[in-house]
PDB file of N, CA and C in Angstrom:
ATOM      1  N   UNK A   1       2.060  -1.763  -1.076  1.00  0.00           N
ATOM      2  CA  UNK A   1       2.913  -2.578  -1.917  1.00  0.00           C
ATOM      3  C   UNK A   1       4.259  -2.777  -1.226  1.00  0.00           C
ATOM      4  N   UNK A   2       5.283  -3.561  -1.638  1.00  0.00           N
ATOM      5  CA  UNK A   2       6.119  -4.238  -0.983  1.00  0.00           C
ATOM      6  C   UNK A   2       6.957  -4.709  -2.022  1.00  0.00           C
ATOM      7  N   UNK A   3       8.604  -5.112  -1.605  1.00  0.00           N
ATOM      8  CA  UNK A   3       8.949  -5.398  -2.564  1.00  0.00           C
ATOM      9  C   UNK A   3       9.324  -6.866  -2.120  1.00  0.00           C
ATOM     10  N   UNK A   4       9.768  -7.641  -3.489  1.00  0.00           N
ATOM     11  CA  UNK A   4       9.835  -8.893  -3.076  1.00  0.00           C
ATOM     12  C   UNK A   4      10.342  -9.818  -1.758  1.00  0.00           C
ATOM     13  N   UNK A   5      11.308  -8.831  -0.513  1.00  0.00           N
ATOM     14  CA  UNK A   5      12.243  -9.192   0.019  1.00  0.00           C
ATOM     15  C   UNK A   5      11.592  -9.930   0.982  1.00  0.00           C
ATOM     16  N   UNK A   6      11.678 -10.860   1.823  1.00  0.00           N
ATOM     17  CA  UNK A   6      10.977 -11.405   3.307  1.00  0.00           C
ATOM     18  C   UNK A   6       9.827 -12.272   2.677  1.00  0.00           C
ATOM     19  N   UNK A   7       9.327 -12.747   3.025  1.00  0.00           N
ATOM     20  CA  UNK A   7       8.072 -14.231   2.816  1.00  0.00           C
ATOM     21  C   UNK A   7       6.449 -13.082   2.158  1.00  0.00           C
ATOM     22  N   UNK A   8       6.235 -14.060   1.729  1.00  0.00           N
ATOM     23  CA  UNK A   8       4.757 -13.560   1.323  1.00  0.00           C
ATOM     24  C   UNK A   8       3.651 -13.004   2.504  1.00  0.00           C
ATOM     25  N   UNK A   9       3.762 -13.779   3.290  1.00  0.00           N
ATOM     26  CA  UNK A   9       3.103 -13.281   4.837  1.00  0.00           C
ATOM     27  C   UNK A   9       3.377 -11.908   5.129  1.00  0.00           C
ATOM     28  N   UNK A  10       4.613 -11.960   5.177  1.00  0.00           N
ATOM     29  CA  UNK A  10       5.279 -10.747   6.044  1.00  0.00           C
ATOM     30  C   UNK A  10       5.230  -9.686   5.281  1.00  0.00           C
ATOM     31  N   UNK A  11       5.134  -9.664   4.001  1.00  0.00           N
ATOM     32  CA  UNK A  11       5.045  -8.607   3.087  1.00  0.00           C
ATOM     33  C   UNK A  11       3.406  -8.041   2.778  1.00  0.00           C
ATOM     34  N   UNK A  12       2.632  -8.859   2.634  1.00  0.00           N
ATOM     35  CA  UNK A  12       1.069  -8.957   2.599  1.00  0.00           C
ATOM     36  C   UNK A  12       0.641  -8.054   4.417  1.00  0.00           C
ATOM     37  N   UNK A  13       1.277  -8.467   5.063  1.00  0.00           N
ATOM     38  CA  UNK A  13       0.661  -7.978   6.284  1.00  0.00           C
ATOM     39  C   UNK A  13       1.581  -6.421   6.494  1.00  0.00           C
ATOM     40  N   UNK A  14       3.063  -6.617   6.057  1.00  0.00           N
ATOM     41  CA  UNK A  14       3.480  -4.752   6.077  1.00  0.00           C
ATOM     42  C   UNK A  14       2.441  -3.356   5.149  1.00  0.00           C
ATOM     43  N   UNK A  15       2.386  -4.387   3.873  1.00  0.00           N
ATOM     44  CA  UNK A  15       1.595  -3.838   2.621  1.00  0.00           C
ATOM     45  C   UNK A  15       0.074  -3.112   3.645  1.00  0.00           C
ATOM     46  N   UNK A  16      -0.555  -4.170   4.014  1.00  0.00           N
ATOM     47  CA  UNK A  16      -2.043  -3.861   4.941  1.00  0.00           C
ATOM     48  C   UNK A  16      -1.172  -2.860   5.813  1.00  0.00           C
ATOM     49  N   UNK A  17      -0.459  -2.831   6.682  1.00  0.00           N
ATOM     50  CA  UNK A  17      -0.268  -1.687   7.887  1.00  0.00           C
ATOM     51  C   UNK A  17      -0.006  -0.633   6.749  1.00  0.00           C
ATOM     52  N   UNK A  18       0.795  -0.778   5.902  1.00  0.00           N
ATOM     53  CA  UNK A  18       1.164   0.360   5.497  1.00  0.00           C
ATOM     54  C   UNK A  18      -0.706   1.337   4.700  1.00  0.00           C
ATOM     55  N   UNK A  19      -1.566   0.434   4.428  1.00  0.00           N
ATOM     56  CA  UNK A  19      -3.027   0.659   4.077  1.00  0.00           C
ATOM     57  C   UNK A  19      -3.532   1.399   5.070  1.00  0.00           C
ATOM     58  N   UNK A  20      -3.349   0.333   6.155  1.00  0.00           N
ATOM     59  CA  UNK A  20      -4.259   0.894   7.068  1.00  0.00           C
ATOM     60  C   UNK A  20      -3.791   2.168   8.163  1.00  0.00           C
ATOM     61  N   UNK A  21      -2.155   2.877   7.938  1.00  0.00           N
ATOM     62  CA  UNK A  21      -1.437   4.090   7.940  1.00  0.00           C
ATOM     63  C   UNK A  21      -2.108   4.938   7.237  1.00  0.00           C
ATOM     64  N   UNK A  22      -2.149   5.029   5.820  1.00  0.00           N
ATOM     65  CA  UNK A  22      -3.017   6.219   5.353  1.00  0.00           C
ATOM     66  C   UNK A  22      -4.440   6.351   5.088  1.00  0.00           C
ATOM     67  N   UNK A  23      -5.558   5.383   5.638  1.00  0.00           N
ATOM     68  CA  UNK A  23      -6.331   5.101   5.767  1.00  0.00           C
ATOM     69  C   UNK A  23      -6.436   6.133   7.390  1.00  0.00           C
ATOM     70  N   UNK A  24      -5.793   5.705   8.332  1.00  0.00           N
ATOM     71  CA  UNK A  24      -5.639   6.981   9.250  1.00  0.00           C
ATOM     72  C   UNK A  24      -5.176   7.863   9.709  1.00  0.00           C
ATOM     73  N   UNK A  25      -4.167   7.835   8.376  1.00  0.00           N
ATOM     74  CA  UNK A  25      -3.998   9.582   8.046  1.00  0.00           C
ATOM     75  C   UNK A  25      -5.411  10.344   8.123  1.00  0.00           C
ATOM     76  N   UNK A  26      -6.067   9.603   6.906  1.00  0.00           N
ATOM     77  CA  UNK A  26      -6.932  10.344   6.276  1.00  0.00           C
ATOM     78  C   UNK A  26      -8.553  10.503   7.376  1.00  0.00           C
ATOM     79  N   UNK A  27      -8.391  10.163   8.284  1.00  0.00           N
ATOM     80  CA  UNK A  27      -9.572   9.573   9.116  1.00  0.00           C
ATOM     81  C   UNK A  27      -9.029  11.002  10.131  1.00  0.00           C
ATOM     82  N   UNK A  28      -7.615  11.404  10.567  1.00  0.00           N
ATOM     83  CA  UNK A  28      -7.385  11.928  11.534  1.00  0.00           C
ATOM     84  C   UNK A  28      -7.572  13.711  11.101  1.00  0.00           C
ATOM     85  N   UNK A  29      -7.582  13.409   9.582  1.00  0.00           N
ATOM     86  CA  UNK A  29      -7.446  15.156   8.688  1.00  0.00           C
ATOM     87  C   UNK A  29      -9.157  15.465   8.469  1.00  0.00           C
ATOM     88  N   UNK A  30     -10.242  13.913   8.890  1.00  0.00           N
ATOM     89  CA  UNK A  30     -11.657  14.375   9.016  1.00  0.00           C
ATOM     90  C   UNK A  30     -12.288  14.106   7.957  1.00  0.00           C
ATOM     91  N   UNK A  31     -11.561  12.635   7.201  1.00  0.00           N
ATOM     92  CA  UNK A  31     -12.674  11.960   6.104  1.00  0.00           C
ATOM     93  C   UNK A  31     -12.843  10.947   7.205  1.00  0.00           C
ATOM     94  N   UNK A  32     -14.277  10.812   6.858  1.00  0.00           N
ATOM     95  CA  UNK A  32     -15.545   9.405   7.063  1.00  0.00           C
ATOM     96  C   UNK A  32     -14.816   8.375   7.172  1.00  0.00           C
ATOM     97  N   UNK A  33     -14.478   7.700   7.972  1.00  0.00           N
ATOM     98  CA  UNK A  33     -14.302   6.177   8.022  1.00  0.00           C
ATOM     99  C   UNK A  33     -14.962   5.428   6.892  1.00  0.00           C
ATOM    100  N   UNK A  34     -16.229   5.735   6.701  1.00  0.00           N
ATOM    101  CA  UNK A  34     -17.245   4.891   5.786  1.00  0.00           C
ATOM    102  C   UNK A  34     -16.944   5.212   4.413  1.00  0.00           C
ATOM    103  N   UNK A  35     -16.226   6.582   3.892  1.00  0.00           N
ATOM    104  CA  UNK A  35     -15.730   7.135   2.665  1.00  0.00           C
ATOM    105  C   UNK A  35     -14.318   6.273   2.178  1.00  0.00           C
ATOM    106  N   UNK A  36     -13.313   5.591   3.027  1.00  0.00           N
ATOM    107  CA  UNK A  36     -11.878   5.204   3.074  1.00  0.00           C
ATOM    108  C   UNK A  36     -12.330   3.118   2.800  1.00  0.00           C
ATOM    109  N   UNK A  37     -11.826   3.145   1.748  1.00  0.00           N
ATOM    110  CA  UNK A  37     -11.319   1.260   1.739  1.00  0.00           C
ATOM    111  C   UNK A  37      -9.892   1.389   1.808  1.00  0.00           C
ATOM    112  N   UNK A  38      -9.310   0.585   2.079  1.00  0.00           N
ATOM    113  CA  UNK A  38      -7.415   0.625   2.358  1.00  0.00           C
ATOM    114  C   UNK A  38      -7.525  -1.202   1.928  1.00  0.00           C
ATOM    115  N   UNK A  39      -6.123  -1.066   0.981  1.00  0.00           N
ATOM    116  CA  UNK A  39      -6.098  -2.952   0.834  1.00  0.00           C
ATOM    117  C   UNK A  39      -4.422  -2.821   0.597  1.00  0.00           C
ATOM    118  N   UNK A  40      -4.305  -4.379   0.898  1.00  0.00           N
ATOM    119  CA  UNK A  40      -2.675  -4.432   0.604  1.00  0.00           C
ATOM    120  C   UNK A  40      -2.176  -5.258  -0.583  1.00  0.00           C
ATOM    121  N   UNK A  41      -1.349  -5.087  -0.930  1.00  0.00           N
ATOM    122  CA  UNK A  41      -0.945  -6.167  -2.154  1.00  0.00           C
ATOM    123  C   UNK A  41       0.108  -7.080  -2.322  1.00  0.00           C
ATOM    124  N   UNK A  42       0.889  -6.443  -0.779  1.00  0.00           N
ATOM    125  CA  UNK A  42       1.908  -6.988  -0.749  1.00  0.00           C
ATOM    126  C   UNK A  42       3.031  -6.758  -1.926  1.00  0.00           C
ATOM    127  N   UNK A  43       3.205  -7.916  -2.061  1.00  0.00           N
ATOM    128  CA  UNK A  43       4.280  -8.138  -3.171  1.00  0.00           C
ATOM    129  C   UNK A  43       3.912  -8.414  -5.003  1.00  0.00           C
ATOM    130  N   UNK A  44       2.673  -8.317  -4.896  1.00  0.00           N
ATOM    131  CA  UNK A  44       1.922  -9.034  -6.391  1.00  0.00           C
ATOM    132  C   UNK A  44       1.621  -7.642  -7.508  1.00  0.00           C
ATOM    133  N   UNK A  45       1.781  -6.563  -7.077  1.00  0.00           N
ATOM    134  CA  UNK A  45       2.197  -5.708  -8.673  1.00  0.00           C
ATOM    135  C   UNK A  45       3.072  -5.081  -7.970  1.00  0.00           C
ATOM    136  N   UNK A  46       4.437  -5.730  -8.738  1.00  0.00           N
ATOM    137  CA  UNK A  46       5.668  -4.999  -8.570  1.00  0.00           C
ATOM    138  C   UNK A  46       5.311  -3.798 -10.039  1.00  0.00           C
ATOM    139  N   UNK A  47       5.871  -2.593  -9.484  1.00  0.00           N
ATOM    140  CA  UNK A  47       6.278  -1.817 -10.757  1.00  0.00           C
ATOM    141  C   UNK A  47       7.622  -1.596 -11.351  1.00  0.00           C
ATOM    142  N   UNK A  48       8.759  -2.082 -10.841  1.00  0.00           N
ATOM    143  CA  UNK A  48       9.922  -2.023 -11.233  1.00  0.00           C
ATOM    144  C   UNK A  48      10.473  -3.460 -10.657  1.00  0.00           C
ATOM    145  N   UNK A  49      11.815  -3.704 -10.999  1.00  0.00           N
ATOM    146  CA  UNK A  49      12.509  -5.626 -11.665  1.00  0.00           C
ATOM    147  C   UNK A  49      13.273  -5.596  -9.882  1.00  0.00           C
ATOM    148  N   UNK A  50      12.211  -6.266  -9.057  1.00  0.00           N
ATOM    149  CA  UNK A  50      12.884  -6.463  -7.797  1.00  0.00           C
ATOM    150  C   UNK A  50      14.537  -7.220  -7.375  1.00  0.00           C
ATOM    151  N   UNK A  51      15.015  -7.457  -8.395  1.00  0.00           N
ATOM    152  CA  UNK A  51      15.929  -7.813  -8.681  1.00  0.00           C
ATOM    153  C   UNK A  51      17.368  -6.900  -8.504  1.00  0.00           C
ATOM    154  N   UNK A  52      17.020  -5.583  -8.685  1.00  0.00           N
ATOM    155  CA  UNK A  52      17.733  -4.467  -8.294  1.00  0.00           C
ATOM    156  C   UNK A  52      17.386  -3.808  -7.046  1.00  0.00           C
ATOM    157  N   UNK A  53      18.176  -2.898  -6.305  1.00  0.00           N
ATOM    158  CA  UNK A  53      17.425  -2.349  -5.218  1.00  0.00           C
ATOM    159  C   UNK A  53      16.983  -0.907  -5.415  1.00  0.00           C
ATOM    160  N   UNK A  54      17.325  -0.590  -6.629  1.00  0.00           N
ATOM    161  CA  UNK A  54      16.696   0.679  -7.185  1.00  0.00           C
ATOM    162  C   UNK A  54      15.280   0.520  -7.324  1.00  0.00           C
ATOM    163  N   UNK A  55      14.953  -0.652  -8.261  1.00  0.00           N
ATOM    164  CA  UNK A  55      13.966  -1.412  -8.100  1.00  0.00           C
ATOM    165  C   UNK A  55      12.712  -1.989  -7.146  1.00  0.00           C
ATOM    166  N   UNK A  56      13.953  -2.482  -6.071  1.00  0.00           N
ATOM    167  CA  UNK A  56      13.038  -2.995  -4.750  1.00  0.00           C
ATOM    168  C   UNK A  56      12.408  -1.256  -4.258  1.00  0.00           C
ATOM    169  N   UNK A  57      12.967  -0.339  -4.229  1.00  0.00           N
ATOM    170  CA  UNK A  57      12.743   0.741  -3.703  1.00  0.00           C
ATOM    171  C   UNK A  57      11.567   1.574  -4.110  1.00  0.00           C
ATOM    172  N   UNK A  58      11.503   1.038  -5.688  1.00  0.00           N
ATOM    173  CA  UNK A  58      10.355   1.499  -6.180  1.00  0.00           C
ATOM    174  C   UNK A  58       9.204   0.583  -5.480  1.00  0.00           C
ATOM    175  N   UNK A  59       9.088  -0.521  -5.549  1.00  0.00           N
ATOM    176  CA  UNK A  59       7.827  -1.187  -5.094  1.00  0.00           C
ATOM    177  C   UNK A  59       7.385  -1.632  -4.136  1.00  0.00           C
ATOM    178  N   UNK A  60       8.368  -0.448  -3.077  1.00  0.00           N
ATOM    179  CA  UNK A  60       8.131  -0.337  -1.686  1.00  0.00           C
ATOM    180  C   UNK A  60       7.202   1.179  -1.760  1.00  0.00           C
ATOM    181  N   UNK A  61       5.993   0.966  -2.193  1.00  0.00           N
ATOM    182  CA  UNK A  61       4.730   2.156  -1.706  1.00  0.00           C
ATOM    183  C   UNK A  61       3.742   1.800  -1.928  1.00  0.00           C
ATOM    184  N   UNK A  62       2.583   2.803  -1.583  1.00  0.00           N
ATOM    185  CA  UNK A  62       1.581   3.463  -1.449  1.00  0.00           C
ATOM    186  C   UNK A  62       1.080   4.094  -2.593  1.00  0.00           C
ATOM    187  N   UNK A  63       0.338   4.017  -3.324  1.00  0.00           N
ATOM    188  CA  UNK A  63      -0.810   3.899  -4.103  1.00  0.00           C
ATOM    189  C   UNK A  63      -2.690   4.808  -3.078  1.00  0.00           C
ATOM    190  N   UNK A  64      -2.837   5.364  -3.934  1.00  0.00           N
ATOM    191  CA  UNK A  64      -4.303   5.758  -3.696  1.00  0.00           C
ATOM    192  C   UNK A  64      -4.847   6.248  -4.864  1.00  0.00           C
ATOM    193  N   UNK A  65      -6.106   6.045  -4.586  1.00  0.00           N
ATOM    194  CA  UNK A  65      -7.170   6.384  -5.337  1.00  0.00           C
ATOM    195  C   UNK A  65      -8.169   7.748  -5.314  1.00  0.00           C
ATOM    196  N   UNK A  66      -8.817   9.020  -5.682  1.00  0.00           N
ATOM    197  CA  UNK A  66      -9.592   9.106  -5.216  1.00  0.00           C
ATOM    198  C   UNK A  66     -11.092   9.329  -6.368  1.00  0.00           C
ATOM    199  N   UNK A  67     -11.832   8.903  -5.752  1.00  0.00           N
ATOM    200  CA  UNK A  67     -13.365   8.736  -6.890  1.00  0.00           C
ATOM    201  C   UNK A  67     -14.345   9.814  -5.989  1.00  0.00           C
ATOM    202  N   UNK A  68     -15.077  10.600  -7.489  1.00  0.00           N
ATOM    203  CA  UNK A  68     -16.298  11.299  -6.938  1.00  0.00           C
ATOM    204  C   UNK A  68     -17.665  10.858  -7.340  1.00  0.00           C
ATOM    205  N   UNK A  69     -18.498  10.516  -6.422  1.00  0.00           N
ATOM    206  CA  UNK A  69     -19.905  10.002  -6.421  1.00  0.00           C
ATOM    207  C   UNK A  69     -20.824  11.336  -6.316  1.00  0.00           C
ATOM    208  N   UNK A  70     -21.735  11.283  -7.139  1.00  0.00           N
ATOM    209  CA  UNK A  70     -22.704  12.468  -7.375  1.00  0.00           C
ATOM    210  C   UNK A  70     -23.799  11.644  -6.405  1.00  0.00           C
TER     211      UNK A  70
END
C-alpha cells in the first residue's frame, strides 16, 4: 500500500516491490515459493485521510495474510 503522493504508476509499482520484499523475506526464512502470493494496491485502500501526513504515513504499508489448508 502507498499513500496518495506521486502518480498512480509509481505508487502501484512501489506497492508491488514493497510485495514482492516480503514475499522474499519469507522465501529466504524457508517458505515455498509456491505457498507465498504477494500483490500491490498501490494507492486504492487508503486506511487513514491522505490528506494529512500522519495519515499519508499510515497508508504507507504492508499488510499480510496468513491461511491454513488441511
Amino acid at each position: 500500500h502507498t499513500d496518495s503522493q506521486g502518480d498512480d504508476a509509481m505508487n502501484m509499482k512501489l506497492s508491488e516491490d514493497r510485495a514482492a520484499a516480503v514475499k522474499k523475506y519469507l522465501e529466504d526464512k524457508g517458505v515455498e515459493d509456491a505457498r507465498i502470493k504477494s500483490f500491490g494496491h498501490g494507492e486504492e485502500m487508503p486506511i487513514a485521510d491522505n490528506g494529512t501526513s500522519a495519515g499519508r504515513a499510515k497508508n504507507r504499508r504492508v499488510e499480510f495474510k496468513v491461511e491454513f489448508w488441511e
